[in-house]
Protein backbone atom coordinates (compact mmCIF):
# COMPACT_ATOMS: atom_id res chain seq x y z
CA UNK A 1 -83.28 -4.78 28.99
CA UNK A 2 -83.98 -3.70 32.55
CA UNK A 3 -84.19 -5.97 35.33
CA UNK A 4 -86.35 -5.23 38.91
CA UNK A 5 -84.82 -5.84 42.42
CA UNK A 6 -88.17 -8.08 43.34
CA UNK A 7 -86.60 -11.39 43.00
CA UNK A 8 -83.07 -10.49 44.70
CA UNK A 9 -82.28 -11.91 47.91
CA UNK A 10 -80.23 -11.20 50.79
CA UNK A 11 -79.38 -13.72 53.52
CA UNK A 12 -77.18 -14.79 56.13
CA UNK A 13 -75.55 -18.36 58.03
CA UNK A 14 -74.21 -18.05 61.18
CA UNK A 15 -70.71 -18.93 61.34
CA UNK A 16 -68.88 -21.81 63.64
CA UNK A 17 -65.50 -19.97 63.13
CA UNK A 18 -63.44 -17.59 61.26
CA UNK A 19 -63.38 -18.38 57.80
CA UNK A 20 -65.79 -21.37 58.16
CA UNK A 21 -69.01 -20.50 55.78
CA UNK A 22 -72.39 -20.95 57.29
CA UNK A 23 -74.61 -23.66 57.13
CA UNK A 24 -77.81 -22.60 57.60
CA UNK A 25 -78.91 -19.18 56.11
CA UNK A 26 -82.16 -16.79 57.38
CA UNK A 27 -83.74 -14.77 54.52
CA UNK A 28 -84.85 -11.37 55.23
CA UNK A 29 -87.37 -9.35 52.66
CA UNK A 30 -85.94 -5.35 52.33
CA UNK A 31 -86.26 -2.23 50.62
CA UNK A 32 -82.75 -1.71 50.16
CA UNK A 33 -79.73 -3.59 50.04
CA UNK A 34 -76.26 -1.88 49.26
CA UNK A 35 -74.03 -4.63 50.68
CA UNK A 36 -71.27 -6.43 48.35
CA UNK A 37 -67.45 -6.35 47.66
CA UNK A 38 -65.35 -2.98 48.25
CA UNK A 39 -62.03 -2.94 46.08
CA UNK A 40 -59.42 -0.71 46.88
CA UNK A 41 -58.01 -0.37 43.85
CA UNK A 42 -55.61 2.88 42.80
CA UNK A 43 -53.82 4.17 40.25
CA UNK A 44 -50.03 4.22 39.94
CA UNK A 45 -48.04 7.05 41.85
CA UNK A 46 -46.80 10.09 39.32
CA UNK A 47 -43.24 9.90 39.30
CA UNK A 48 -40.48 12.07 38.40
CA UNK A 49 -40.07 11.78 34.83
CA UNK A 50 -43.26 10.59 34.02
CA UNK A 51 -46.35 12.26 32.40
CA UNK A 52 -49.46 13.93 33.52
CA UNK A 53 -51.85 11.13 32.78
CA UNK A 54 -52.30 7.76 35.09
CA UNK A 55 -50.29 5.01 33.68
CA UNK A 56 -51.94 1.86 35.01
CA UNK A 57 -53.65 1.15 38.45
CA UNK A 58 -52.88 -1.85 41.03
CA UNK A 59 -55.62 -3.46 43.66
CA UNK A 60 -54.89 -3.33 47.01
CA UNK A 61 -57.36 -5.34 48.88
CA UNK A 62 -60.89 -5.94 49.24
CA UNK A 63 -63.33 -6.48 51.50
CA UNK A 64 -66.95 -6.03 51.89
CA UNK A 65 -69.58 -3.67 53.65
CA UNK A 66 -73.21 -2.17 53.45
CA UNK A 67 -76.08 -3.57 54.84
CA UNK A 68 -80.29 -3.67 54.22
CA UNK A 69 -82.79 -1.58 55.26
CA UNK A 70 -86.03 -3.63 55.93
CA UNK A 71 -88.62 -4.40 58.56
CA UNK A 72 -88.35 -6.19 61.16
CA UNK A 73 -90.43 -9.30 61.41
CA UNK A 74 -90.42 -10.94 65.07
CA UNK A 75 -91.53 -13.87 64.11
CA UNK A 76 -88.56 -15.73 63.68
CA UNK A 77 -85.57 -14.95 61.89
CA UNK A 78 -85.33 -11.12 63.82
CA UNK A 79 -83.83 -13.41 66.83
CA UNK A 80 -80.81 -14.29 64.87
CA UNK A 81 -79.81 -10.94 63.95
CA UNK A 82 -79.90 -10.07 67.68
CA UNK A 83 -78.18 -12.24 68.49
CA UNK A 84 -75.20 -11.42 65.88
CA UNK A 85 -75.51 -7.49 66.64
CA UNK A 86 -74.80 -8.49 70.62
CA UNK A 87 -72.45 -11.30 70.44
CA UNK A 88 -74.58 -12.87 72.79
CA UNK A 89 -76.77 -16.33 73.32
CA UNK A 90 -79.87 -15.33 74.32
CA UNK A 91 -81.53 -16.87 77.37
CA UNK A 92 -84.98 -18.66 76.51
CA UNK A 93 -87.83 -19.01 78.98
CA UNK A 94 -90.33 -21.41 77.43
CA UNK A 95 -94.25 -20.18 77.95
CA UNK A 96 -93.37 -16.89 79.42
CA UNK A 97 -95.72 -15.00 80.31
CA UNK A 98 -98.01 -17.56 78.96
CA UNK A 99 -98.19 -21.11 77.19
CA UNK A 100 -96.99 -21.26 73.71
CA UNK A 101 -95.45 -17.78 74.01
CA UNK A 102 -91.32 -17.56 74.44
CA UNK A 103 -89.01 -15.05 75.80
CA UNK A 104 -85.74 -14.71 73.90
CA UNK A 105 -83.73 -12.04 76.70
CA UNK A 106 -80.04 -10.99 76.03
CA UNK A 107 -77.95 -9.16 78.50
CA UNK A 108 -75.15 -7.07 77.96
CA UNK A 109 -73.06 -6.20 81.07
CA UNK A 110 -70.87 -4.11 79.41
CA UNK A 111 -67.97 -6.26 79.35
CA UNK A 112 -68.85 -8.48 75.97
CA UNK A 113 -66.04 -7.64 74.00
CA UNK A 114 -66.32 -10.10 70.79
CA UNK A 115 -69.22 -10.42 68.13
CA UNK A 116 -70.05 -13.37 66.02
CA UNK A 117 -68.89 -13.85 62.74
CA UNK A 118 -71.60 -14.64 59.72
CA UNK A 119 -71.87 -15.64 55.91
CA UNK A 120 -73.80 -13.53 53.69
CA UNK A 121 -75.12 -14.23 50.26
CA UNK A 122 -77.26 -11.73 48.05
CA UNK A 123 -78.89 -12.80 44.86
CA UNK A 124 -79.10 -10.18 42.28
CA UNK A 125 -81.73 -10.93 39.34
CA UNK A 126 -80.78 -10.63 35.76
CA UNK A 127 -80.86 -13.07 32.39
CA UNK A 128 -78.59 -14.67 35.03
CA UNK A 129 -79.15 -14.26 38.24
CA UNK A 130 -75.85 -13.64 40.12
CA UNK A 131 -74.67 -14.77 43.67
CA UNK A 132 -72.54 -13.31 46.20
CA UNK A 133 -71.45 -15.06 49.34
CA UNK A 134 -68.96 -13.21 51.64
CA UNK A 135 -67.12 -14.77 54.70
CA UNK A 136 -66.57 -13.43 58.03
CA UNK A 137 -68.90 -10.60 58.23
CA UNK A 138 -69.69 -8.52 61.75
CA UNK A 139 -72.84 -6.46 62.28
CA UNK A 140 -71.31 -2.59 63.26
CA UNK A 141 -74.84 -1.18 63.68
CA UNK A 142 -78.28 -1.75 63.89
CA UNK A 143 -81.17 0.83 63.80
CA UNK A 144 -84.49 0.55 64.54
CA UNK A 145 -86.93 3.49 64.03
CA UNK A 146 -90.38 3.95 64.71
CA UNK A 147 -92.51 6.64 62.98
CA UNK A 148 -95.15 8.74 63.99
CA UNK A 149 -97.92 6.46 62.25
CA UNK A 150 -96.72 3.03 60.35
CA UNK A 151 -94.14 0.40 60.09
CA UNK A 152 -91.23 0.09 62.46
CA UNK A 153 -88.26 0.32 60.46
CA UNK A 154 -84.47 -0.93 60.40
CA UNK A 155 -81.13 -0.34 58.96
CA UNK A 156 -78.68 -3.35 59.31
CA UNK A 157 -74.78 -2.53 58.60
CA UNK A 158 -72.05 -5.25 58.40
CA UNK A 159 -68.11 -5.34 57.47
CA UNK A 160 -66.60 -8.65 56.47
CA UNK A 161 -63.25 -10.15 55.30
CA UNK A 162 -65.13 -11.20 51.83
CA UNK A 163 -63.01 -14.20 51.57
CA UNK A 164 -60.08 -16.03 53.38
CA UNK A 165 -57.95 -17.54 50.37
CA UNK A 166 -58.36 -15.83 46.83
CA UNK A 167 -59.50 -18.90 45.31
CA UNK A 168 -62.10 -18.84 47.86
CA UNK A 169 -65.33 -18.70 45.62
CA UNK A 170 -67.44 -15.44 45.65
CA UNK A 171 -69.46 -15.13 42.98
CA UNK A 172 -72.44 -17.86 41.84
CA UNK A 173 -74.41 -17.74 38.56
CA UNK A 174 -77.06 -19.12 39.17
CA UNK A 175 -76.91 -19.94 42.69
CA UNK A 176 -78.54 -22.95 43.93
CA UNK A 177 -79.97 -21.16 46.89
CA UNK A 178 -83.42 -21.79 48.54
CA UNK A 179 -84.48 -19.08 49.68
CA UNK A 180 -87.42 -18.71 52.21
CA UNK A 181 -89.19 -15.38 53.84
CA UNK A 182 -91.26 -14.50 56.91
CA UNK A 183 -94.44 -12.40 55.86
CA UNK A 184 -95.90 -9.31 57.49
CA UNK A 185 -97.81 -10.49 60.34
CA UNK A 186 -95.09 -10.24 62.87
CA UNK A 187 -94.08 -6.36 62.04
CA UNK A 188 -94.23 -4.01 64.65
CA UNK A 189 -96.12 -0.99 64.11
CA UNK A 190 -96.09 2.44 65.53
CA UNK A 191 -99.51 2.28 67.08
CA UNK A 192 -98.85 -0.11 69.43
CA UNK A 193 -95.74 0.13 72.17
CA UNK A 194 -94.48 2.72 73.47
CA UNK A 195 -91.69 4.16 75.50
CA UNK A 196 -90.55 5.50 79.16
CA UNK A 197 -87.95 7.12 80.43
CA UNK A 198 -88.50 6.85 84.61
CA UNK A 199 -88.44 10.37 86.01
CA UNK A 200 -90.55 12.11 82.94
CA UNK A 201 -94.07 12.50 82.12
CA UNK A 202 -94.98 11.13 85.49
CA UNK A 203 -93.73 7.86 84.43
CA UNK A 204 -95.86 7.40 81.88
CA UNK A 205 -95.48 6.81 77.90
CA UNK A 206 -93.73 10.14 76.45
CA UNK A 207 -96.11 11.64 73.82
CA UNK A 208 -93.33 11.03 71.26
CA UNK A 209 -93.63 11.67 67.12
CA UNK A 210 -90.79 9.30 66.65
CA UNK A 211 -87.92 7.21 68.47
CA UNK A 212 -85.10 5.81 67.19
CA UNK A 213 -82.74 3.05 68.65
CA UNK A 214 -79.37 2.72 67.54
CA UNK A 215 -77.42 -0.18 68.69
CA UNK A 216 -73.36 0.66 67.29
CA UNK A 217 -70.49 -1.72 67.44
CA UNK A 218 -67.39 0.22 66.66
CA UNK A 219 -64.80 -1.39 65.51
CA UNK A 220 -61.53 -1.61 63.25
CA UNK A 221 -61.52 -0.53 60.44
CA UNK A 222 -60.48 -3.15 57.40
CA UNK A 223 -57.47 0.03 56.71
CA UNK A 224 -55.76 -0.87 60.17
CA UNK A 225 -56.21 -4.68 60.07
CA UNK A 226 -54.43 -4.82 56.67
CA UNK A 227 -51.67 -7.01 56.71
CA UNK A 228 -48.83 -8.27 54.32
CA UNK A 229 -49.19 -11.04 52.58
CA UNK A 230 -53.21 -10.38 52.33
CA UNK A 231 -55.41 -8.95 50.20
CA UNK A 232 -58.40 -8.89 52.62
CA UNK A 233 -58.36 -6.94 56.66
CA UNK A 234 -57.38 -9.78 58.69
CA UNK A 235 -60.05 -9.18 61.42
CA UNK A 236 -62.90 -6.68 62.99
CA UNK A 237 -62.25 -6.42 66.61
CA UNK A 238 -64.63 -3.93 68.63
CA UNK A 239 -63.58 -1.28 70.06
CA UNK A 240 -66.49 0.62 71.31
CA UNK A 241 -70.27 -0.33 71.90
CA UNK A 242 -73.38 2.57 72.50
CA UNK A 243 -77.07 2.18 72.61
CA UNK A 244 -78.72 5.90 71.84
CA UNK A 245 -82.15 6.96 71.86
CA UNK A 246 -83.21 9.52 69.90
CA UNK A 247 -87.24 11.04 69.58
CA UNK A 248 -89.07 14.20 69.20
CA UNK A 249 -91.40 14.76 71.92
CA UNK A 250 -94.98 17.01 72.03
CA UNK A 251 -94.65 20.29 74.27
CA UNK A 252 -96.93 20.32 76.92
CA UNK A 253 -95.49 21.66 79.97
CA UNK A 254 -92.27 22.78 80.81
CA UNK A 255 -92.04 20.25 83.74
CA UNK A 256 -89.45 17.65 82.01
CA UNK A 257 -86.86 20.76 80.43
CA UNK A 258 -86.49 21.96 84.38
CA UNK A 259 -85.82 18.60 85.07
CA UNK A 260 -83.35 17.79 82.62
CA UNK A 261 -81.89 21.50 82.60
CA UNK A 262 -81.99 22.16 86.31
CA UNK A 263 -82.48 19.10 88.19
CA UNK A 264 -86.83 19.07 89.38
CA UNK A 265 -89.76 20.30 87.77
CA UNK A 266 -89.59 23.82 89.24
CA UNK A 267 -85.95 24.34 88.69
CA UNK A 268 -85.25 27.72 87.96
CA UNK A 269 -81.32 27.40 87.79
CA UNK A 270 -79.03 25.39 85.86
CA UNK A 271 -77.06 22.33 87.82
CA UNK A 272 -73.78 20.93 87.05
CA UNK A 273 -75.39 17.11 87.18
CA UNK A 274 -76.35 15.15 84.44
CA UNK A 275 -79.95 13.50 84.30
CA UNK A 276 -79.98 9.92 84.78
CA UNK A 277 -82.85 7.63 84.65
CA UNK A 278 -83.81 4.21 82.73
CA UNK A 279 -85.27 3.94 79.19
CA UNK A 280 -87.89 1.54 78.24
CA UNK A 281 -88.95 0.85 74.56
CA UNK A 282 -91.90 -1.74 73.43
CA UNK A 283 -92.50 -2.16 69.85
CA UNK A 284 -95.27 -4.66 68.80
CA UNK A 285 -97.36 -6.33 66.09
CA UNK A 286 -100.85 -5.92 65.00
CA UNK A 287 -101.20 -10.22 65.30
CA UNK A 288 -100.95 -11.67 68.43
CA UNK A 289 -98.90 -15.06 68.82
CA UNK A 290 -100.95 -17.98 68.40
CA UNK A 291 -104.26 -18.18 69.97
CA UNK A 292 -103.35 -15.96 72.92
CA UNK A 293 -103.32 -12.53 73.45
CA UNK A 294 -100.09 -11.49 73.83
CA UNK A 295 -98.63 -10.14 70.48
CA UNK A 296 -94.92 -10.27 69.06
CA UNK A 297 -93.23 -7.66 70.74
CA UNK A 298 -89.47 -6.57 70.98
CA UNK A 299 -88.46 -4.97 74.08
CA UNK A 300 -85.47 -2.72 74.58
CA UNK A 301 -84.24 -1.67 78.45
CA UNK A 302 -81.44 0.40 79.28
CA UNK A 303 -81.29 0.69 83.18
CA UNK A 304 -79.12 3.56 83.48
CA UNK A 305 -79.09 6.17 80.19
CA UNK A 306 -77.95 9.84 80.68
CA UNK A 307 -80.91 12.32 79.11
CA UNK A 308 -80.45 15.68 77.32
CA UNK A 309 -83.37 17.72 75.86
CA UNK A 310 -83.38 20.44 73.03
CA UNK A 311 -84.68 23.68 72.94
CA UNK A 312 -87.99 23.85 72.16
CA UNK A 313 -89.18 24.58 68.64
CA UNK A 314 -91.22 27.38 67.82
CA UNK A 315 -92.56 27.59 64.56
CA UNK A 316 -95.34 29.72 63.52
CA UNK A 317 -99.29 27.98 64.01
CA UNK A 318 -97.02 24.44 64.36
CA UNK A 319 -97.43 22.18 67.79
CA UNK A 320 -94.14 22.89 70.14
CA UNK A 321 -91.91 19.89 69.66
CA UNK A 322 -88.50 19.10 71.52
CA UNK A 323 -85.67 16.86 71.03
CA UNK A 324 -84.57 13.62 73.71
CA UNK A 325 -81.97 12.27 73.60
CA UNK A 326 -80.81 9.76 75.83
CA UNK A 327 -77.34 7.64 75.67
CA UNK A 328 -77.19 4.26 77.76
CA UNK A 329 -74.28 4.61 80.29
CA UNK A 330 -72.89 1.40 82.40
CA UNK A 331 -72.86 1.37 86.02
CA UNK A 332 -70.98 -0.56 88.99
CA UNK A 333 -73.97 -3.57 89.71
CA UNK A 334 -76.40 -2.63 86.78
CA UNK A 335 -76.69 -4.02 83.36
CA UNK A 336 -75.84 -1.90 80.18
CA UNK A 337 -79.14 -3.24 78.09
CA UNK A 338 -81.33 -5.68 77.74
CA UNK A 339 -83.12 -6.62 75.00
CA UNK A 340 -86.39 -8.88 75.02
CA UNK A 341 -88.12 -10.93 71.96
CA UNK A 342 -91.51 -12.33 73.08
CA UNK A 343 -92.26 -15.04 69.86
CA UNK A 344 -93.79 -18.40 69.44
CA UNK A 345 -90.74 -19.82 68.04
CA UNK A 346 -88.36 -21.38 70.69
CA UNK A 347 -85.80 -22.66 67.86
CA UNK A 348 -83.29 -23.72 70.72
CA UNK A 349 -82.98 -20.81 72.06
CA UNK A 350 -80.56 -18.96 68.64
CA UNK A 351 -77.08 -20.17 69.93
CA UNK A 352 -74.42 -19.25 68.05
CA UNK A 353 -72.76 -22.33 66.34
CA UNK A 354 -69.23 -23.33 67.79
């Protein structure tokens, strides 16, 4: 008998501490979900004086990893998984820019060097449904792209410890989870937003086919924090932290590749200095937020991003299109990015549990 993925579930709870399971879990509705246990399990070394087939196998460890792709709903929920992908509190300014609407802003200096750590459970449907919960889970990377003509969509990707104790429970039949999801009138689409990079265009929105915003958290891997006496890593501590911006931009005029190549817009040499300038990305909903007219919108500023631009395409009776590519940088007095979520919902501002 074959069973459908519509009545799975994934979900996470924000966690007080290490190896203390969240409380309160946010449901989010995807298209994919590949996130569950990883077992390193191997088979026993060949020896001298053994034989050519495997003789047995021994586990290692375990852990878990994976992640969703969905879309983004800014109604609500969205705020929480900002706020675990920055390891940040956001700061909430209540009717801003007008009554009933909220501004949810984190800032990253640069220096943030710790993320939060959060449950996730995922329901899988069957005769009996099945439940996984997994401790002390980080988010390593979160993408959000926006097409040429629909949906804004994301990619969520997490590493966690699994569990702390191996009688820790981690699978559920039947779990006796409510779950509960935002609908579609918060999603951002491609037709509204837009995005600027200061210096190009004249300042104005690029004429772009697609953008994509990755927000990475590097960090160890669960081979390095392996440690004896445990079958799980013992911890994910970040080591690195990028924002990129990726699009494909319409030809028009070769104005922008002299400035990127050369320095101005009627560069005819190459220069030895990379282009700087700020990067401004607006993704909003069809619905506005209450009865105003201001819609949901997530906002993504990086003051300072270095810019590099392909060659340009030339294919047959096909439009000239271009690559951009732009990598935030930090600088002495400047922050790295800032990220704003303009929603009805104050919901005390999404602080982290202690």
């Amino acid at each position: 008998m074959s069973q459908t993925s519509l009545t799975g579930a994934f979900g996470f709870g924000p966690q007080s501490a290490k190896s203390v399971a969240g409380s309160t879990f946010y449901w989010y509705r995807a298209y994919n979900v590949d996130y569950g246990p990883v077992i390193d399990e191997r088979p026993f070394p060949q020896e001298v004086g053994g034989v050519l087939t495997p003789t047995g196998a021994f586990r290692a460890g375990v852990f878990a990893a994976g992640g969703l792709d969905f879309t983004p709903r800014l109604f609500d929920d969205f705020a929480w998984i900002l706020s675990w992908l920055l390891g940040e509190n956001p700061t909430t300014t209540i009717d801003n820019p007008v009554a009933t609407v909220n501004r949810h802003r984190w800032v990253l200096d640069g220096s943030e060097d710790t993320l939060f750590w959060g449950t996730v459970r995922t329901i899988t449907p069957g005769t009996v449904d099945l439940g996984i919960q997994s401790l002390d889970n980080k988010s390593t990377m979160l993408r959000l792209a926006i097409p040429q003509a629909g949906l804004v969509q994301a990619r969520l990707d997490l590493v966690g410890r699994l569990f702390n104790l191996v009688t820790d429970t981690v699978l559920y039949e039947s779990p006796p989870w409510t779950t509960d999801f935002e609908d579609f009138g918060s999603v951002p689409i491609s037709a509204k937003g837009g995005v600027i990079v200061t210096g190009l265009n004249g300042g104005a929105e690029i004429p772009l086919t697609n953008m994509v915003v990755d927000f990475s958290n590097a960090v160890t891997t669960p081979q390095q924090e392996m440690v004896i006496g445990s079958y799980n890593p013992e911890d994910y501590v970040p080591v690195a932290k990028t924002v990129t911006y990726r699009g494909t931009m319409k030809w028009s005029n070769p104005d922008d590749y002299q400035r990127i190549f050369g320095g101005s817009a009627t560069a005819a040499v190459w220069t030895d200095k990379v282009f700087e300038s700020a990067a401004t990305v607006e993704m909003q909903a069809p619905g506005n937020i209450l009865a105003t007219t201001t819609p949901y919108e997530l906002e993504i500023t990086s003051p300072n991003c270095v810019w590099q631009m392909g060659t340009p395409r030339l294919a047959g009776a096909n439009i000239i299109m271009v690559d951009l590519v732009g990598t935030a940088i930090k600088k002495a007095g400047a922050n790295f990015v800032q990220v704003d979520l303009f929603t009805e919902s104050a919901d005390g501002g999404y602080a982290w549990p202690t």
